[in-house]
PDB file of N, CA and C in Angstrom:
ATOM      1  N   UNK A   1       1.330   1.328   8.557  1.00  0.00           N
ATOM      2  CA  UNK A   1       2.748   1.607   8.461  1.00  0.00           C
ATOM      3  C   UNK A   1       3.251   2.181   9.784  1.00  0.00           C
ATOM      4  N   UNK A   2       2.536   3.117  10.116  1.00  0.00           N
ATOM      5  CA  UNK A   2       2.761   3.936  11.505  1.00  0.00           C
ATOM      6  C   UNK A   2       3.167   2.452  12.835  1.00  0.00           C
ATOM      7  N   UNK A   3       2.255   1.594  12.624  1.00  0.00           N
ATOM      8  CA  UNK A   3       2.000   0.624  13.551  1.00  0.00           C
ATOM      9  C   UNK A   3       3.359  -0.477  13.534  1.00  0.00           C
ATOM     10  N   UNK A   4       3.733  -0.387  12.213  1.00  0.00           N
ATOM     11  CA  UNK A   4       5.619  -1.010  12.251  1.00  0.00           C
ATOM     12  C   UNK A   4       6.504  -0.651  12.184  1.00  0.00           C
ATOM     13  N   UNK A   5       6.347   0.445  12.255  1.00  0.00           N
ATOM     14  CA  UNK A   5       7.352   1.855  11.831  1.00  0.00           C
ATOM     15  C   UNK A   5       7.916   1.217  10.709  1.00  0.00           C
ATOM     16  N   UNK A   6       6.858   1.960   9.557  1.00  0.00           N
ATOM     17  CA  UNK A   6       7.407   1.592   8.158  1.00  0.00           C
ATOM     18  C   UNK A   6       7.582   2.572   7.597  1.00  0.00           C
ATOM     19  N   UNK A   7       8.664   3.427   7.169  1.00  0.00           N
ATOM     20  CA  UNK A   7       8.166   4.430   6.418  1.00  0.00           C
ATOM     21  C   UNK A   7       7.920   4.672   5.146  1.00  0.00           C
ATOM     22  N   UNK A   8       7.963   5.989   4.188  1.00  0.00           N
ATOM     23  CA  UNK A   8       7.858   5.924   2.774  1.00  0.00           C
ATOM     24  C   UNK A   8       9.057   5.696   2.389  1.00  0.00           C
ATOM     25  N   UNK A   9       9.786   6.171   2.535  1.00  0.00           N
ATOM     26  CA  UNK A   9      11.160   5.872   2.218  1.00  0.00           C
ATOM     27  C   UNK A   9      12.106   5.048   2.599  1.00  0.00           C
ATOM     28  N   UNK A  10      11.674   4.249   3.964  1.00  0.00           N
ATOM     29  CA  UNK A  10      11.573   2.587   3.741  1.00  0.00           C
ATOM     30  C   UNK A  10      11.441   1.479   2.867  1.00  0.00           C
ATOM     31  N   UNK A  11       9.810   1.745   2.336  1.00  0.00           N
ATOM     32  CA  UNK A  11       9.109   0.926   1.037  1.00  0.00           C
ATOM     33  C   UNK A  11      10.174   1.436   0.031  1.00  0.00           C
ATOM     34  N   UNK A  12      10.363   2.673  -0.054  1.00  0.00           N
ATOM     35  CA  UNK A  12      11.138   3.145  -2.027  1.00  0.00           C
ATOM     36  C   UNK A  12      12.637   2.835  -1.301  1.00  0.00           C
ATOM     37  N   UNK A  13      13.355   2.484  -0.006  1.00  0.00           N
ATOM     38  CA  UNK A  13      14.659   2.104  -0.484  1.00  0.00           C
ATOM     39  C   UNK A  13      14.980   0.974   0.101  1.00  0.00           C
ATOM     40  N   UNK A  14      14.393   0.426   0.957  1.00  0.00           N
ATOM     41  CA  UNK A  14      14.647  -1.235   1.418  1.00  0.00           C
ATOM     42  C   UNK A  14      13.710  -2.497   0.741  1.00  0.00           C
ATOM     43  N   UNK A  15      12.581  -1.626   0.448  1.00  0.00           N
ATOM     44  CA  UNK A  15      11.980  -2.616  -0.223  1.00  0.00           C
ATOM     45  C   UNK A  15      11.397  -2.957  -1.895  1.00  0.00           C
ATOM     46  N   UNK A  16      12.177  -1.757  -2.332  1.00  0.00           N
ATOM     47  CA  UNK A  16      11.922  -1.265  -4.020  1.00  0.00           C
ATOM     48  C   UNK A  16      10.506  -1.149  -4.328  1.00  0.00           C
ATOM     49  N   UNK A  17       9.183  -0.433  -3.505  1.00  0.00           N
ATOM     50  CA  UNK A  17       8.702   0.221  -4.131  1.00  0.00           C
ATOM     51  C   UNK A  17       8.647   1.446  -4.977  1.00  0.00           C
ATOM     52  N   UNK A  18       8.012   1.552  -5.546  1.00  0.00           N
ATOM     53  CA  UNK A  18       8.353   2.614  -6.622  1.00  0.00           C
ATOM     54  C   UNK A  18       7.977   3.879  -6.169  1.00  0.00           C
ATOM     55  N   UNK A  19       8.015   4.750  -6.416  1.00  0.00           N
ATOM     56  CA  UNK A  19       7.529   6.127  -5.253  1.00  0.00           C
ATOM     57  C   UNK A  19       6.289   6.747  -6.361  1.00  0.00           C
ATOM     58  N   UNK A  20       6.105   6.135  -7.247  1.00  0.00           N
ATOM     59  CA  UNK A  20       4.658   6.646  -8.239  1.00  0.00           C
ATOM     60  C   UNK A  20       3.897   5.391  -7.484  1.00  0.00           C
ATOM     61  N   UNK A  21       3.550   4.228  -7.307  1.00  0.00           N
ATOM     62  CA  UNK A  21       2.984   3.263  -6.426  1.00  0.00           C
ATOM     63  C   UNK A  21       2.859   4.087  -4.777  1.00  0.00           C
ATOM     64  N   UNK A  22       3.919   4.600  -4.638  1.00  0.00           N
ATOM     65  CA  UNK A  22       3.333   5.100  -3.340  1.00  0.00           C
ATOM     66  C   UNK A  22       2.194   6.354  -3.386  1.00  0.00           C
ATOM     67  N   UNK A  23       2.551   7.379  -4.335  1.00  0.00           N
ATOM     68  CA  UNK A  23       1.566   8.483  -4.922  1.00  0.00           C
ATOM     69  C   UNK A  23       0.333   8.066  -5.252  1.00  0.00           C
ATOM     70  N   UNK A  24       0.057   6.709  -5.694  1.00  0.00           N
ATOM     71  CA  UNK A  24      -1.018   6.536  -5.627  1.00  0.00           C
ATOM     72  C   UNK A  24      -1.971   5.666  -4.769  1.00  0.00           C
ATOM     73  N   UNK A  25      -1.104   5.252  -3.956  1.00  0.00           N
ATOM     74  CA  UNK A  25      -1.913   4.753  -2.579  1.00  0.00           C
ATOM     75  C   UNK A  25      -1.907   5.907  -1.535  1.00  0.00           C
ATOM     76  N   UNK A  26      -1.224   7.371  -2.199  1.00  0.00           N
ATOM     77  CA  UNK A  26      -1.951   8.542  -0.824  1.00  0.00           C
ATOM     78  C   UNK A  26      -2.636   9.173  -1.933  1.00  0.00           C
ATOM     79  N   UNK A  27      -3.247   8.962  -3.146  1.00  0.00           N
ATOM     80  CA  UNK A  27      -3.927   9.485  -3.323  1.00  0.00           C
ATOM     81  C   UNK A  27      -5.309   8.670  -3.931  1.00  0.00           C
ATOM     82  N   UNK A  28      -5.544   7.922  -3.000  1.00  0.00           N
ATOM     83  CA  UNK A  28      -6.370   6.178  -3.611  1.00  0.00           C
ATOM     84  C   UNK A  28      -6.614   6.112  -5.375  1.00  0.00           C
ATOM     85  N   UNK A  29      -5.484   6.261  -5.889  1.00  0.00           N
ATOM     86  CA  UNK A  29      -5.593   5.633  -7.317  1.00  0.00           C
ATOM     87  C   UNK A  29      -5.364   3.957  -7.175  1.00  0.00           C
ATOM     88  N   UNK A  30      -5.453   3.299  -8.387  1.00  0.00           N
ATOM     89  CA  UNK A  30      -5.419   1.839  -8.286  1.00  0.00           C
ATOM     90  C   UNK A  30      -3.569   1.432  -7.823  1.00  0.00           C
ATOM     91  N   UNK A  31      -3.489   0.348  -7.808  1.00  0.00           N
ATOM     92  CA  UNK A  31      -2.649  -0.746  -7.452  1.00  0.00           C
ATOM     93  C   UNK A  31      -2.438  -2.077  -8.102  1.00  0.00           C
ATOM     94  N   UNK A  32      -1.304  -2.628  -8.565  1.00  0.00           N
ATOM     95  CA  UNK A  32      -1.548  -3.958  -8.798  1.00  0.00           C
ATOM     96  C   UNK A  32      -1.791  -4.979  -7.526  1.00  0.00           C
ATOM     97  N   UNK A  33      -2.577  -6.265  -7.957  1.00  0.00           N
ATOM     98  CA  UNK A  33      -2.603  -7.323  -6.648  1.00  0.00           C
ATOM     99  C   UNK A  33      -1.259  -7.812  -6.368  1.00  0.00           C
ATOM    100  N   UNK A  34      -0.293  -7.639  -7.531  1.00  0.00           N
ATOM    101  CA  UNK A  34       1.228  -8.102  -7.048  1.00  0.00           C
ATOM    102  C   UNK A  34       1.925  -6.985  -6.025  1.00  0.00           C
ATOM    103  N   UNK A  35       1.556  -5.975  -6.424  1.00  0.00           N
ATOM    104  CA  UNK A  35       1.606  -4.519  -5.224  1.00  0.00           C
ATOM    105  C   UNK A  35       1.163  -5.201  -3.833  1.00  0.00           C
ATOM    106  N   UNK A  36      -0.303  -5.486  -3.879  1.00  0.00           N
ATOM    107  CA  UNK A  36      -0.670  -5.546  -2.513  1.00  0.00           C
ATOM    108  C   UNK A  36      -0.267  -6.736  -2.345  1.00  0.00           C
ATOM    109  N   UNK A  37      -0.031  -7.672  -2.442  1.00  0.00           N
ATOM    110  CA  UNK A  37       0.783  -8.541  -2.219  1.00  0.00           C
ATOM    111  C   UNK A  37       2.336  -8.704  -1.577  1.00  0.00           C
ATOM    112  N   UNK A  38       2.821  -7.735  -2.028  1.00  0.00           N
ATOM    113  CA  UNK A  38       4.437  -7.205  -1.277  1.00  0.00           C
ATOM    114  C   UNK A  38       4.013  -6.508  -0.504  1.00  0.00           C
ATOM    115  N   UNK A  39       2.905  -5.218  -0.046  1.00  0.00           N
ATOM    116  CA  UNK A  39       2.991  -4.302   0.602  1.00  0.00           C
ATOM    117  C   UNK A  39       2.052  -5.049   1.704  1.00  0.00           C
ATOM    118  N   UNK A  40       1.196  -6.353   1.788  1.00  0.00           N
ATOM    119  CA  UNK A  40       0.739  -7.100   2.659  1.00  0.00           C
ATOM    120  C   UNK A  40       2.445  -7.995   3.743  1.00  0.00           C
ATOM    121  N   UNK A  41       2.757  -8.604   2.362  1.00  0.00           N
ATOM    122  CA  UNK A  41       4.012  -9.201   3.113  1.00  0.00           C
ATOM    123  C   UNK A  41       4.928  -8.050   3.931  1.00  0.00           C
ATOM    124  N   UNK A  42       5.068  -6.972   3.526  1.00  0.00           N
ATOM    125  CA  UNK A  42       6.481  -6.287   4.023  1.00  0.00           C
ATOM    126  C   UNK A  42       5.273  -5.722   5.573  1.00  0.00           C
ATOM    127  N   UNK A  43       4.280  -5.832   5.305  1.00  0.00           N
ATOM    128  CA  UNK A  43       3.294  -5.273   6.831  1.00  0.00           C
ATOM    129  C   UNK A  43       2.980  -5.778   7.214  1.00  0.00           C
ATOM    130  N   UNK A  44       3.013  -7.438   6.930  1.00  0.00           N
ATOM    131  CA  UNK A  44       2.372  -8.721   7.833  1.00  0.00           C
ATOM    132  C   UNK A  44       0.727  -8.381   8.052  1.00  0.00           C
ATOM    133  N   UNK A  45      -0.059  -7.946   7.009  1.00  0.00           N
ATOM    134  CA  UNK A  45      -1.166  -7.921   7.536  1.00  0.00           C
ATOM    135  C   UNK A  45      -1.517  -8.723   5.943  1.00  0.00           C
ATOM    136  N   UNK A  46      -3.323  -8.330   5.938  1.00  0.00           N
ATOM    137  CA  UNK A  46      -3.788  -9.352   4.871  1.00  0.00           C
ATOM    138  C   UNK A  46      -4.819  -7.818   4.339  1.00  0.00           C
ATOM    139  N   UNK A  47      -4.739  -8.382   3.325  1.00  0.00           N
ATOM    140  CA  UNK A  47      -5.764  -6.916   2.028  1.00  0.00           C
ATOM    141  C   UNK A  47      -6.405  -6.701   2.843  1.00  0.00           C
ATOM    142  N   UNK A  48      -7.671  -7.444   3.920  1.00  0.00           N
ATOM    143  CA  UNK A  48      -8.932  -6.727   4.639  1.00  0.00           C
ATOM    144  C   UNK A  48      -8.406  -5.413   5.511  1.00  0.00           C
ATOM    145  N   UNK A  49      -7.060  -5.655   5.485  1.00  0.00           N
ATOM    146  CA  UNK A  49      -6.738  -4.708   6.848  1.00  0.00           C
ATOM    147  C   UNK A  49      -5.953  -3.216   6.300  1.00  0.00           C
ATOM    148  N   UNK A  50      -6.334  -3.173   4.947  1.00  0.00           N
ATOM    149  CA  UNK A  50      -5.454  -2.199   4.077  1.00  0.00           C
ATOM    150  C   UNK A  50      -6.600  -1.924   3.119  1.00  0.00           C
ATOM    151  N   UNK A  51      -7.905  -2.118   3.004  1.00  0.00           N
ATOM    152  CA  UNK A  51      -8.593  -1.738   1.485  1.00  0.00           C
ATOM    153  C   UNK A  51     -10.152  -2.180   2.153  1.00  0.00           C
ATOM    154  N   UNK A  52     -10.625  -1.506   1.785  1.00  0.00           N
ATOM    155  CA  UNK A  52     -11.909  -0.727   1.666  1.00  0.00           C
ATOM    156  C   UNK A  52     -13.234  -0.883   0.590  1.00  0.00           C
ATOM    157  N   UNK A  53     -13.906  -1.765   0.449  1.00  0.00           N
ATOM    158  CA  UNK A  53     -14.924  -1.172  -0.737  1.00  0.00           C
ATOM    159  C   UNK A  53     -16.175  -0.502  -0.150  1.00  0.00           C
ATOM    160  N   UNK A  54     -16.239   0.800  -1.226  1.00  0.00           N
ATOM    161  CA  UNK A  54     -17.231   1.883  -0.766  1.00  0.00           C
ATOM    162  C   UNK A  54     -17.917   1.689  -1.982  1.00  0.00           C
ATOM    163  N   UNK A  55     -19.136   1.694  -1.596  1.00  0.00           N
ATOM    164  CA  UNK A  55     -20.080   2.328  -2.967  1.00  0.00           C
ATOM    165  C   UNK A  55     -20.364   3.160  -3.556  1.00  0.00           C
ATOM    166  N   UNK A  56     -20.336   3.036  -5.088  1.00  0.00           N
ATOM    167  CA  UNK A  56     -20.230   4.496  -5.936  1.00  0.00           C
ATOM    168  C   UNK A  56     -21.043   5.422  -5.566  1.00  0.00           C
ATOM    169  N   UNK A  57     -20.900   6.993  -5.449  1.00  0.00           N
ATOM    170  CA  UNK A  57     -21.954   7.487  -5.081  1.00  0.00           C
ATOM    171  C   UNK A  57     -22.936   7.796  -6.334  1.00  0.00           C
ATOM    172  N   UNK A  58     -24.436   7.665  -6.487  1.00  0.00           N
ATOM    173  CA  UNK A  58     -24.742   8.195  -7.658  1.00  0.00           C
ATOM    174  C   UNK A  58     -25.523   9.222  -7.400  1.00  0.00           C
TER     175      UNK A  58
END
């Protein structure tokens, strides 16, 4: 976001994300793929460049 100057309140008023969708991408709760899907398009990047898989710790 920093890198397009996107801000939060960008996404919740130009682009109708929801600001509970944003709460939980700063606090890595889940997402829908239709989520990352708009939040890929509105950043021109692709999921690899936004998400992460880590392994559970046991």
């Amino acid at each position: 976001m920093k890198d397009r100057n996107i801000s939060t309140y960008t996404l919740i008023t130009k682009y109708n994300i929801n600001p509970r969708t944003i709460n939980n991408l700063k606090h890595n709760k889940s997402i829908t793929l239709y989520t990352m899907e708009r939040l890929c398009g509105i950043l021109n990047c692709q999921p690899n460049d936004v998400v992460a898989f880590l392994p559970d710790e046991e």
